[in-house]
PDB file of N, CA and C in Angstrom:
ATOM      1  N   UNK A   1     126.325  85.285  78.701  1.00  0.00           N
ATOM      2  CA  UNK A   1     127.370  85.996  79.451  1.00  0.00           C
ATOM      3  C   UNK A   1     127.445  85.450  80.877  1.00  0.00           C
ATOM      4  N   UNK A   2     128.750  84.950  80.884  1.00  0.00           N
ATOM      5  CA  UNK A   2     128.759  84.976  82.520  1.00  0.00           C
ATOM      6  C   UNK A   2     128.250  86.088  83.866  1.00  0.00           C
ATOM      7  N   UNK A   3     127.566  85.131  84.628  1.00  0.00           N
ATOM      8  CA  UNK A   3     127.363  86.296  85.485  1.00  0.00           C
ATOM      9  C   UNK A   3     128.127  86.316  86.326  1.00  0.00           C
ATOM     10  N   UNK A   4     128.101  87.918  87.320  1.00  0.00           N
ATOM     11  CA  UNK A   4     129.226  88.107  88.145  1.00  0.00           C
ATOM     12  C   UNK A   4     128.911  87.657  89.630  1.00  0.00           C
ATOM     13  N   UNK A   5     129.177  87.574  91.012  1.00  0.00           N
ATOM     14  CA  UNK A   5     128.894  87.172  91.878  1.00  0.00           C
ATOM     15  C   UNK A   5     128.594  88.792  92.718  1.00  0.00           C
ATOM     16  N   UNK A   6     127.863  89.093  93.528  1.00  0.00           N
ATOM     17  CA  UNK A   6     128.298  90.363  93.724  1.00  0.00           C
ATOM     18  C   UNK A   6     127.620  90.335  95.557  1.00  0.00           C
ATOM     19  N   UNK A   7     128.006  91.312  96.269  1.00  0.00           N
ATOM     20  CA  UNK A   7     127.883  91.642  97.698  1.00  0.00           C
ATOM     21  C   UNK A   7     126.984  92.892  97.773  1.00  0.00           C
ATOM     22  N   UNK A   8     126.500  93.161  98.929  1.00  0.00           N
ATOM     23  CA  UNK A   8     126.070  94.238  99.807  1.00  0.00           C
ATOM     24  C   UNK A   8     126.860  95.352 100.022  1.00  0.00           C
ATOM     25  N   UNK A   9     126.878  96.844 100.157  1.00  0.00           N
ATOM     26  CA  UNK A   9     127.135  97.516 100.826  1.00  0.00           C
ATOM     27  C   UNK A   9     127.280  96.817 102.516  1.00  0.00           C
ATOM     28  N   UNK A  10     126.049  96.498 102.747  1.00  0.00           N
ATOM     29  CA  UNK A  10     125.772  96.054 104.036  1.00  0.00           C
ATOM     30  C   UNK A  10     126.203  94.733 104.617  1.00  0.00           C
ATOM     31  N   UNK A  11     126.319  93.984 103.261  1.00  0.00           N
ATOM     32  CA  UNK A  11     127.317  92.732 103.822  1.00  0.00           C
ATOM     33  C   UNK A  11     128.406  92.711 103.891  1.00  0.00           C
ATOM     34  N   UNK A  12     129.275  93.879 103.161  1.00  0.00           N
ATOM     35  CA  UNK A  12     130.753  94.124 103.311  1.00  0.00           C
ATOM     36  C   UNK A  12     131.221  94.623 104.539  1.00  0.00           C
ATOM     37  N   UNK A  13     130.079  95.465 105.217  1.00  0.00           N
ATOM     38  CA  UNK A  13     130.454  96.123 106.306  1.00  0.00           C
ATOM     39  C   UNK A  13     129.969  95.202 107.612  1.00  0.00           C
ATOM     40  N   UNK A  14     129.276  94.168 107.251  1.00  0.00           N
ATOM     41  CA  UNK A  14     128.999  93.524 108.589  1.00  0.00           C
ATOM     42  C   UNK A  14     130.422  92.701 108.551  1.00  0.00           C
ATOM     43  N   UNK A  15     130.715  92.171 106.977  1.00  0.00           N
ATOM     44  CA  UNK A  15     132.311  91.684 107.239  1.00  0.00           C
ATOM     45  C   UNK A  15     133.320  91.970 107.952  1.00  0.00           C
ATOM     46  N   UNK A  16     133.570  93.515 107.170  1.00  0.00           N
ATOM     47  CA  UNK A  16     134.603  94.235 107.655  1.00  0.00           C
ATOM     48  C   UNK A  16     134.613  94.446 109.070  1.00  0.00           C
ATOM     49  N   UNK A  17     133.538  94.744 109.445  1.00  0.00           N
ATOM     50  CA  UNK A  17     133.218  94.809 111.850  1.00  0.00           C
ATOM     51  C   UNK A  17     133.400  93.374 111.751  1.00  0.00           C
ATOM     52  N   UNK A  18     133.699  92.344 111.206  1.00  0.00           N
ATOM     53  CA  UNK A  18     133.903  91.069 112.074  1.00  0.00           C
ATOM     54  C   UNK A  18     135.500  90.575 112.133  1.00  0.00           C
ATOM     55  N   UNK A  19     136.224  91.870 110.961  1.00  0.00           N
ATOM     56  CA  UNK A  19     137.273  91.316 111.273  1.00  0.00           C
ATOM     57  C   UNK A  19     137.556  90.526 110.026  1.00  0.00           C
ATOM     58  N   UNK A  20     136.811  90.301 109.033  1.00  0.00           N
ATOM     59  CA  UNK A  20     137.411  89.927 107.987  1.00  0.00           C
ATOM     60  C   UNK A  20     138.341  90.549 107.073  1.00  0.00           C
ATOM     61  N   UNK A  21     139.181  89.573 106.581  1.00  0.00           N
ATOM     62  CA  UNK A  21     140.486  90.099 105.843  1.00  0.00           C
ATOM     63  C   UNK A  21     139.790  89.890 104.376  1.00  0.00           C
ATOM     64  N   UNK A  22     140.055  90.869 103.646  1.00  0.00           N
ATOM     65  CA  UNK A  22     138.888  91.135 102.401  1.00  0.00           C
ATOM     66  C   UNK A  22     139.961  91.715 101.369  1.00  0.00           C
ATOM     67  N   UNK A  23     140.271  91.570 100.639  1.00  0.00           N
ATOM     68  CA  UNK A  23     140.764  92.152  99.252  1.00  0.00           C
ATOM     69  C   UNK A  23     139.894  93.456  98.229  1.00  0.00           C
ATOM     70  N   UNK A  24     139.862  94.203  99.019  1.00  0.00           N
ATOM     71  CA  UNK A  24     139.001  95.465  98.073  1.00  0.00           C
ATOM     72  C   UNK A  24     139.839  95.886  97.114  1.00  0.00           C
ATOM     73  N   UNK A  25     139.248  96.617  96.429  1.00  0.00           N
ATOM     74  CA  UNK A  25     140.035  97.441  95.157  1.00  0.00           C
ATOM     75  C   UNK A  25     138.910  98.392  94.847  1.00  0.00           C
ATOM     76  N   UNK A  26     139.166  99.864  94.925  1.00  0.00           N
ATOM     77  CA  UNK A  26     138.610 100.805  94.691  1.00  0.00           C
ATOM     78  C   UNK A  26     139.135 101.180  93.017  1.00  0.00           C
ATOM     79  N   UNK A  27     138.392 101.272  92.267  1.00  0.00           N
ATOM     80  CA  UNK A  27     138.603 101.941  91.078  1.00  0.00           C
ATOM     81  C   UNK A  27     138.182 103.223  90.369  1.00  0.00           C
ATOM     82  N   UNK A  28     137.513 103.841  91.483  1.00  0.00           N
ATOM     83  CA  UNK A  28     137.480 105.457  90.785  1.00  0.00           C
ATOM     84  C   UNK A  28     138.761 106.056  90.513  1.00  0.00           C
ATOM     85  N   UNK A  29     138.398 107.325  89.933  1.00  0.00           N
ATOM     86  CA  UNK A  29     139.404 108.462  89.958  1.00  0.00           C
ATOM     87  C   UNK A  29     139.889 108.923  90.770  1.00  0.00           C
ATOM     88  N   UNK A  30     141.241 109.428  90.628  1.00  0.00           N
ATOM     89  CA  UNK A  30     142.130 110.016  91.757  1.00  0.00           C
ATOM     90  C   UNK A  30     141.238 111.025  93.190  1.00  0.00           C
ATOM     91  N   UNK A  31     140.139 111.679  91.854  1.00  0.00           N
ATOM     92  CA  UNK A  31     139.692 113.193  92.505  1.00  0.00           C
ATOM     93  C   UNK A  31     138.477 112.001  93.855  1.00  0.00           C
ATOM     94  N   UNK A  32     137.879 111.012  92.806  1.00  0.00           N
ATOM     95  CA  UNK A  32     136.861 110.751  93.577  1.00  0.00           C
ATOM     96  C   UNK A  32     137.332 109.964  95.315  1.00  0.00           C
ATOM     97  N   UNK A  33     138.449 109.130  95.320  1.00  0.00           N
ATOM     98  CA  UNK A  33     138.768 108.440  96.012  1.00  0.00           C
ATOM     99  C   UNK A  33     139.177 109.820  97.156  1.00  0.00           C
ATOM    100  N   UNK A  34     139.561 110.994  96.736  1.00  0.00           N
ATOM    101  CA  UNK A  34     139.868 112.114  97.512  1.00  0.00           C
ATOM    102  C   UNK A  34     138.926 112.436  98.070  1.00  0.00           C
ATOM    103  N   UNK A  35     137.635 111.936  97.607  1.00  0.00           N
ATOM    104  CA  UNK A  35     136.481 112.318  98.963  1.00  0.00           C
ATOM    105  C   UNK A  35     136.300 111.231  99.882  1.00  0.00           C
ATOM    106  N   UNK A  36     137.346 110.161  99.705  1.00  0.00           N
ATOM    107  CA  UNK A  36     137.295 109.467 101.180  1.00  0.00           C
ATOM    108  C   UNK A  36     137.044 107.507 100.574  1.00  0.00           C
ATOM    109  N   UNK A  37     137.712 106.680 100.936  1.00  0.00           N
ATOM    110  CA  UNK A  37     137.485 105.331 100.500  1.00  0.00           C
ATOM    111  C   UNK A  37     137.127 104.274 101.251  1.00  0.00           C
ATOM    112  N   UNK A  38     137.149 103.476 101.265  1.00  0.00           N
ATOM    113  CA  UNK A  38     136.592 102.188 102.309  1.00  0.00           C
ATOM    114  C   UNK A  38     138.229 101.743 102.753  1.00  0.00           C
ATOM    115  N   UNK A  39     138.025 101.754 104.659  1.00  0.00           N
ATOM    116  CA  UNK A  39     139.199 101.306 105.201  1.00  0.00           C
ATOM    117  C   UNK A  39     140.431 100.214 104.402  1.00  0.00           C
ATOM    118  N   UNK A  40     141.332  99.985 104.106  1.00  0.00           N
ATOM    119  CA  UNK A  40     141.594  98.675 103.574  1.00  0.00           C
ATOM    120  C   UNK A  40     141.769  98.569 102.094  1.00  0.00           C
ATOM    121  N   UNK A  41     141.013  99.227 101.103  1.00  0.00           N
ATOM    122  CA  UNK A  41     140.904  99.404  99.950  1.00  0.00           C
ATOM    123  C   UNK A  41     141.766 100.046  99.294  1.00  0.00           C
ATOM    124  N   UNK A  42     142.384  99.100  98.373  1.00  0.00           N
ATOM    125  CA  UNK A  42     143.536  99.400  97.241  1.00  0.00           C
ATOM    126  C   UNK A  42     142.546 100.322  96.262  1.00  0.00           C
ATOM    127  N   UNK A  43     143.528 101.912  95.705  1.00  0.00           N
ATOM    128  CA  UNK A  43     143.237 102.303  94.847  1.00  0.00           C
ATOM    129  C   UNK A  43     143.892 101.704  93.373  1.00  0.00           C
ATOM    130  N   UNK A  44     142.573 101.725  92.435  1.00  0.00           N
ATOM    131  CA  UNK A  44     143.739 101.038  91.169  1.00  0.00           C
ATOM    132  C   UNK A  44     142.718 101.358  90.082  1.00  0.00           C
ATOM    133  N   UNK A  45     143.147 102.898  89.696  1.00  0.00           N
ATOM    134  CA  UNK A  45     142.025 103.354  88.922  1.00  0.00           C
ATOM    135  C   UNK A  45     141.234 102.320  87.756  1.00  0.00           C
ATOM    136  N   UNK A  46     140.294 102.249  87.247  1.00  0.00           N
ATOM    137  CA  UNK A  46     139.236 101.373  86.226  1.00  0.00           C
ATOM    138  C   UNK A  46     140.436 101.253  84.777  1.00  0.00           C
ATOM    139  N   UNK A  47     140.714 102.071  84.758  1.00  0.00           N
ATOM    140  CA  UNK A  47     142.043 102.754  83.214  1.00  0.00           C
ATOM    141  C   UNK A  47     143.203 101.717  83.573  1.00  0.00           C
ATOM    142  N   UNK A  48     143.713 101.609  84.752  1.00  0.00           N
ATOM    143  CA  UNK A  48     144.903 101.088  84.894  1.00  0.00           C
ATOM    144  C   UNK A  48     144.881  99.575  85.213  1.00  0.00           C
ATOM    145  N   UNK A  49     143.633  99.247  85.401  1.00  0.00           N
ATOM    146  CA  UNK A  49     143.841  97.756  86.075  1.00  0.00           C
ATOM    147  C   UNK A  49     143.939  96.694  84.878  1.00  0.00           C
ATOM    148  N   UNK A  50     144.349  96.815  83.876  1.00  0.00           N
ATOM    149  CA  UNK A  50     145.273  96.072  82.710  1.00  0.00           C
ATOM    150  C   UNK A  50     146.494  96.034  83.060  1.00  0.00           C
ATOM    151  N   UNK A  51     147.065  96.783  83.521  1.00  0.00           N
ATOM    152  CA  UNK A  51     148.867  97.029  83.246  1.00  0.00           C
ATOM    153  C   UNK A  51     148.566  96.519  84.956  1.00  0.00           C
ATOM    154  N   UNK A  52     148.244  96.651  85.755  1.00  0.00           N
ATOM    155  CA  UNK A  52     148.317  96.229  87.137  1.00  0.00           C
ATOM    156  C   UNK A  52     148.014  94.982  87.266  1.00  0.00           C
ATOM    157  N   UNK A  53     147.709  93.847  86.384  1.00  0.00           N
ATOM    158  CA  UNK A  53     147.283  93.184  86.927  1.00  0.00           C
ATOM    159  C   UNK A  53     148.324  91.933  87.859  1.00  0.00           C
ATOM    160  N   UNK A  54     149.704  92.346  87.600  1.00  0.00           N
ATOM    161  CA  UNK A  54     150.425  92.004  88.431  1.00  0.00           C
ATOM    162  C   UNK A  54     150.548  91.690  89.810  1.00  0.00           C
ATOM    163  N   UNK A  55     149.636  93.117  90.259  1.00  0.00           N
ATOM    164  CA  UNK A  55     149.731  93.006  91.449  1.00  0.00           C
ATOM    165  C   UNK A  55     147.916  91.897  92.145  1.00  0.00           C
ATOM    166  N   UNK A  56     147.476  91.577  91.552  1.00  0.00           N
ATOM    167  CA  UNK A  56     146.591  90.513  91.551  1.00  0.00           C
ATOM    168  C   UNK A  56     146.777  88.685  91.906  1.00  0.00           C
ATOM    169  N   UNK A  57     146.237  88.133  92.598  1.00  0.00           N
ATOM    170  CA  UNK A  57     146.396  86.904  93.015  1.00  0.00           C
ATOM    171  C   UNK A  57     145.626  85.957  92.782  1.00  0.00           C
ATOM    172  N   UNK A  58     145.073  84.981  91.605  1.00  0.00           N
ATOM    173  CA  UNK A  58     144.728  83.749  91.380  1.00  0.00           C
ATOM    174  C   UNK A  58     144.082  82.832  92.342  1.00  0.00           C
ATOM    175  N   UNK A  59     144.565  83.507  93.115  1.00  0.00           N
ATOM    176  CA  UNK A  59     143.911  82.451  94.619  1.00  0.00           C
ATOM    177  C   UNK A  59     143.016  83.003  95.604  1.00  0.00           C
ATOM    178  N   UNK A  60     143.270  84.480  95.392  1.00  0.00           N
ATOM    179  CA  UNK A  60     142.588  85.232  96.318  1.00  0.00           C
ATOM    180  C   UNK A  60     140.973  85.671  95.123  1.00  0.00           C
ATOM    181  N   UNK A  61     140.154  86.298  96.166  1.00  0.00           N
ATOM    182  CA  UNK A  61     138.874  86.860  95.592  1.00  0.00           C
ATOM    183  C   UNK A  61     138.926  88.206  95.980  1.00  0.00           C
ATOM    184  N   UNK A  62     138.834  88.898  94.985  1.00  0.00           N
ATOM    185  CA  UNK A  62     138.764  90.909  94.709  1.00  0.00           C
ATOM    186  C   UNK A  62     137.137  91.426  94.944  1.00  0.00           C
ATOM    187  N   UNK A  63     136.731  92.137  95.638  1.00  0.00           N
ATOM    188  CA  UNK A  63     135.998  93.247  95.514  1.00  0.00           C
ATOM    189  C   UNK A  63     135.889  94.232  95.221  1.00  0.00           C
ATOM    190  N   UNK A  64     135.442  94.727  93.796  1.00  0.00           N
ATOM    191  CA  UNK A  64     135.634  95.652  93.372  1.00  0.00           C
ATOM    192  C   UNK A  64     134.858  96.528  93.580  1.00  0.00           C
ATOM    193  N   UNK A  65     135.031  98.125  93.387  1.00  0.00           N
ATOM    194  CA  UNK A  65     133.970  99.344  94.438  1.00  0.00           C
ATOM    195  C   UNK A  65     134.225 100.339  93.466  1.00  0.00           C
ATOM    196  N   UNK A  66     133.199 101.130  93.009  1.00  0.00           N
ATOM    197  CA  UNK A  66     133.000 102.606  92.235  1.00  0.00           C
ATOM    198  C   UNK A  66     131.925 102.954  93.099  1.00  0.00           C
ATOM    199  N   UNK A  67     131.943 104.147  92.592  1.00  0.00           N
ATOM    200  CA  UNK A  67     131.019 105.374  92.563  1.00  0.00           C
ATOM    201  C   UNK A  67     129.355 104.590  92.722  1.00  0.00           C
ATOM    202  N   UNK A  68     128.796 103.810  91.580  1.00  0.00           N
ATOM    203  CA  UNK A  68     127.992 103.547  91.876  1.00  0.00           C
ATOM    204  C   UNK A  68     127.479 101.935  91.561  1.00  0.00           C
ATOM    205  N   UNK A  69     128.697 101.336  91.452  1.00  0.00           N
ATOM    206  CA  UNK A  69     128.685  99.734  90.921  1.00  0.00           C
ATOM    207  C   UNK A  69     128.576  99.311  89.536  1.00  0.00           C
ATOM    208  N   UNK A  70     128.598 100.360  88.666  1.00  0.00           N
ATOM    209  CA  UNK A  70     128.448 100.197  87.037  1.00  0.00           C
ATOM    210  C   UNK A  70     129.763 100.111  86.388  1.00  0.00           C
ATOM    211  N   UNK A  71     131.107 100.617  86.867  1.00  0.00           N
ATOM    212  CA  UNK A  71     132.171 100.591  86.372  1.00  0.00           C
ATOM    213  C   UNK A  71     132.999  99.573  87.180  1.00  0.00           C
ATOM    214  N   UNK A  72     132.615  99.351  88.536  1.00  0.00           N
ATOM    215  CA  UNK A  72     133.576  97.843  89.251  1.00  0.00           C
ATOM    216  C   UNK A  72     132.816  96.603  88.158  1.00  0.00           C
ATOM    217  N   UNK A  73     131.408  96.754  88.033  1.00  0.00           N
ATOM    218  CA  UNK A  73     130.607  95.571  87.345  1.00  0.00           C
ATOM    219  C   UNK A  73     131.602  95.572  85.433  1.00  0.00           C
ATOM    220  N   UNK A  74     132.323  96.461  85.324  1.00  0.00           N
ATOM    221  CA  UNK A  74     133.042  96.426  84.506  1.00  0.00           C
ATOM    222  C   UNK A  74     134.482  95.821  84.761  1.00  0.00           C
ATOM    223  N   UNK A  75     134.658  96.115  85.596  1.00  0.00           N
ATOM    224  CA  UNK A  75     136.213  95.772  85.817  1.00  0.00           C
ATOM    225  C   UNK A  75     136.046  93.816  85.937  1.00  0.00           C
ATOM    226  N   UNK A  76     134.868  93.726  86.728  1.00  0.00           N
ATOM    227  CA  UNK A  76     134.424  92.746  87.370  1.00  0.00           C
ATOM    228  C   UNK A  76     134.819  91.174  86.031  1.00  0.00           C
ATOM    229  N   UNK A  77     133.795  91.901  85.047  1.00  0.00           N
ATOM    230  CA  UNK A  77     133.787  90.931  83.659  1.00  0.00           C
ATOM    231  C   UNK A  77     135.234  90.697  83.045  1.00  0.00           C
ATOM    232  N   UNK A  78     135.963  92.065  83.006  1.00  0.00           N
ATOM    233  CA  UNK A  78     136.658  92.271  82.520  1.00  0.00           C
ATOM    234  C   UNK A  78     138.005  90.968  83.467  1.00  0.00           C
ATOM    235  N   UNK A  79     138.018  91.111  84.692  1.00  0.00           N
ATOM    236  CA  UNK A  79     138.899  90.120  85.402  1.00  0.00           C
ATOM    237  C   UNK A  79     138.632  88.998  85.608  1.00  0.00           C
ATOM    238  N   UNK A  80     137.221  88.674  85.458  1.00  0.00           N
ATOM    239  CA  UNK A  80     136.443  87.344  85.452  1.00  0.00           C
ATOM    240  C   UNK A  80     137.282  86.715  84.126  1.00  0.00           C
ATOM    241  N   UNK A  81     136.867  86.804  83.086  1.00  0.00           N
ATOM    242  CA  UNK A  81     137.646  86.870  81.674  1.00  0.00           C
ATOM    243  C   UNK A  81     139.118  86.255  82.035  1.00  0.00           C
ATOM    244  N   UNK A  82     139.964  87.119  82.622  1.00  0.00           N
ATOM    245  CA  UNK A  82     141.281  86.500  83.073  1.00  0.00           C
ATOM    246  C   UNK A  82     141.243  85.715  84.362  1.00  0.00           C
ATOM    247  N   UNK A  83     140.376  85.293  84.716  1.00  0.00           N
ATOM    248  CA  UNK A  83     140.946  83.933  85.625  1.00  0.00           C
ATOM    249  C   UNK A  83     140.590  84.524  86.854  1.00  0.00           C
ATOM    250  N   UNK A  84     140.233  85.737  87.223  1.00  0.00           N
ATOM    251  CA  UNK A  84     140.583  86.324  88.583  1.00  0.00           C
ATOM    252  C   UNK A  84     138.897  86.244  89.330  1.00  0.00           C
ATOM    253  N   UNK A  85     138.673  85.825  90.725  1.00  0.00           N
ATOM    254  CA  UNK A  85     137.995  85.156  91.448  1.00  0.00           C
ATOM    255  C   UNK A  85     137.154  86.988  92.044  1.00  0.00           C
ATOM    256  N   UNK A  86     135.869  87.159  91.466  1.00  0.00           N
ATOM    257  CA  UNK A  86     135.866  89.002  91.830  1.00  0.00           C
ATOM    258  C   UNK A  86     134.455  89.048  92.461  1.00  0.00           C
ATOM    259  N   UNK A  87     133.947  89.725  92.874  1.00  0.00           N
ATOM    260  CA  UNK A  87     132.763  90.536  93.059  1.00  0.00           C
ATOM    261  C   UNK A  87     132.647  91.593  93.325  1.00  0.00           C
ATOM    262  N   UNK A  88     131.498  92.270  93.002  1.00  0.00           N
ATOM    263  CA  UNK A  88     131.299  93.290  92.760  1.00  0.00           C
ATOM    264  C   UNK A  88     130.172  93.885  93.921  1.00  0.00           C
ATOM    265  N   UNK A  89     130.813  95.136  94.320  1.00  0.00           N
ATOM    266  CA  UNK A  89     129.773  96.160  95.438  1.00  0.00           C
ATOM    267  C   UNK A  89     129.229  96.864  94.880  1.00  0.00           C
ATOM    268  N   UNK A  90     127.463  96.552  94.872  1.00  0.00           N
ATOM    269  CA  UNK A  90     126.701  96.683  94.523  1.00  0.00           C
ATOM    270  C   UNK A  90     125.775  97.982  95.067  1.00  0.00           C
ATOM    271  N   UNK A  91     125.909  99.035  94.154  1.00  0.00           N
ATOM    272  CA  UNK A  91     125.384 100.053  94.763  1.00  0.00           C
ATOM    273  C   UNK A  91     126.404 101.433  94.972  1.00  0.00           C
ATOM    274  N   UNK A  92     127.784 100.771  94.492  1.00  0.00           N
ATOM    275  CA  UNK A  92     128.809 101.623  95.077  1.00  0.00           C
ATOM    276  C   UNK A  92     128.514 102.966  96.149  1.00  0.00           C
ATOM    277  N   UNK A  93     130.072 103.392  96.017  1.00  0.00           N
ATOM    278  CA  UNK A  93     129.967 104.240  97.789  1.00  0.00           C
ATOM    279  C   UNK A  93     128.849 105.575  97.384  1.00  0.00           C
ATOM    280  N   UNK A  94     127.737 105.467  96.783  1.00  0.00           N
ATOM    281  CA  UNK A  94     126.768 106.063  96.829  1.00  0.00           C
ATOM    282  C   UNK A  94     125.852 105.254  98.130  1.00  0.00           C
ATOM    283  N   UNK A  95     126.015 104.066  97.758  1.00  0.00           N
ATOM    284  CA  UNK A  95     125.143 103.615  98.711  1.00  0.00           C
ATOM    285  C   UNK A  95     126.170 103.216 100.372  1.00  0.00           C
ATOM    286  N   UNK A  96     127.278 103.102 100.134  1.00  0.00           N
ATOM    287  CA  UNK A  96     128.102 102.957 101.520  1.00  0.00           C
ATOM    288  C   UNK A  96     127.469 103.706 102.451  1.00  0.00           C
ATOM    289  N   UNK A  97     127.297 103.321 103.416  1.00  0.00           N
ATOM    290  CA  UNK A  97     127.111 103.569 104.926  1.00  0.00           C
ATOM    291  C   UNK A  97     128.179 104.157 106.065  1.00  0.00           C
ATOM    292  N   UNK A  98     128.845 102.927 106.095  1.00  0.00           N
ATOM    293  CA  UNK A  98     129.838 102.827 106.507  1.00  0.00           C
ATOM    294  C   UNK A  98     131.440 103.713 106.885  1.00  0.00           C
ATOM    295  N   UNK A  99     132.165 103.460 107.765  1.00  0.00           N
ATOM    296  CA  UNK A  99     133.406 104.467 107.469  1.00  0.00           C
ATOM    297  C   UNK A  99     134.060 104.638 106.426  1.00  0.00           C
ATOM    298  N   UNK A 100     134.273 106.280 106.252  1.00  0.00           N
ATOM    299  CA  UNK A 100     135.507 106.047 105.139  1.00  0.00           C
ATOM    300  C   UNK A 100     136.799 107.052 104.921  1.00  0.00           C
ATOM    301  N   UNK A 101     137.683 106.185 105.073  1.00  0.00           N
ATOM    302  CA  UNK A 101     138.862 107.422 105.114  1.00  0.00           C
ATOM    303  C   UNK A 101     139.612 108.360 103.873  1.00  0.00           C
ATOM    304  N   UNK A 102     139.613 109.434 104.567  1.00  0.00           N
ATOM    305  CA  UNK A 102     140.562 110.277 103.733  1.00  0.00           C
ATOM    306  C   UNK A 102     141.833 110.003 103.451  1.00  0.00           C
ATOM    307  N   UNK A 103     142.848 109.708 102.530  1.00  0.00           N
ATOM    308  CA  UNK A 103     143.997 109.692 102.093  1.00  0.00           C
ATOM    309  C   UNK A 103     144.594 110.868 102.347  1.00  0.00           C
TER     310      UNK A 103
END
């Protein structure tokens, strides 16, 4: 099996304070993302990111973010598979630190 490439909690956020332009994608549930998401981060529930993948770019690299990194590490394979350039946050926003906003 291919493996996936994957990041830090802590390296995303030393990114994000530097100003990097980052492609997140949050894939929890509606309810969960309602307790607050990472600045920047597209919601695109785990269920829907088949029919979405439209809105996805070939050229760019995705970070994907759950709850606790077991269902982005899904999405992860799953877009690897189609061509798409991903990694995965490791630890999901269980382990986030960092800010996070309410919708």
């Amino acid at each position: 099996m291919m493996t996936i490439e994957i990041i830090t909690t802590e390296e995303l956020e030393k990114k994000l304070e530097a100003g990097e332009k980052l492609e997140l994608v949050d894939v929890r549930e509606d309810e969960e993302v309602a307790q607050g998401m990472i600045r920047g981060a597209k919601h695109i529930r785990m269920m829907t990111i088949p029919e979405n993948l439209g809105q996805f770019d070939k050229e760019k690299e995705y970070i994907f973010i759950c709850r606790s990194g077991a269902r982005s590490e899904n999405v992860c394979y799953y877009m690897q598979d189609q061509g798409y350039k991903v990694r995965n946050m490791i630890g999901g926003m269980l382990n986030w630190a960092g800010e996070v906003v309410v919708k």
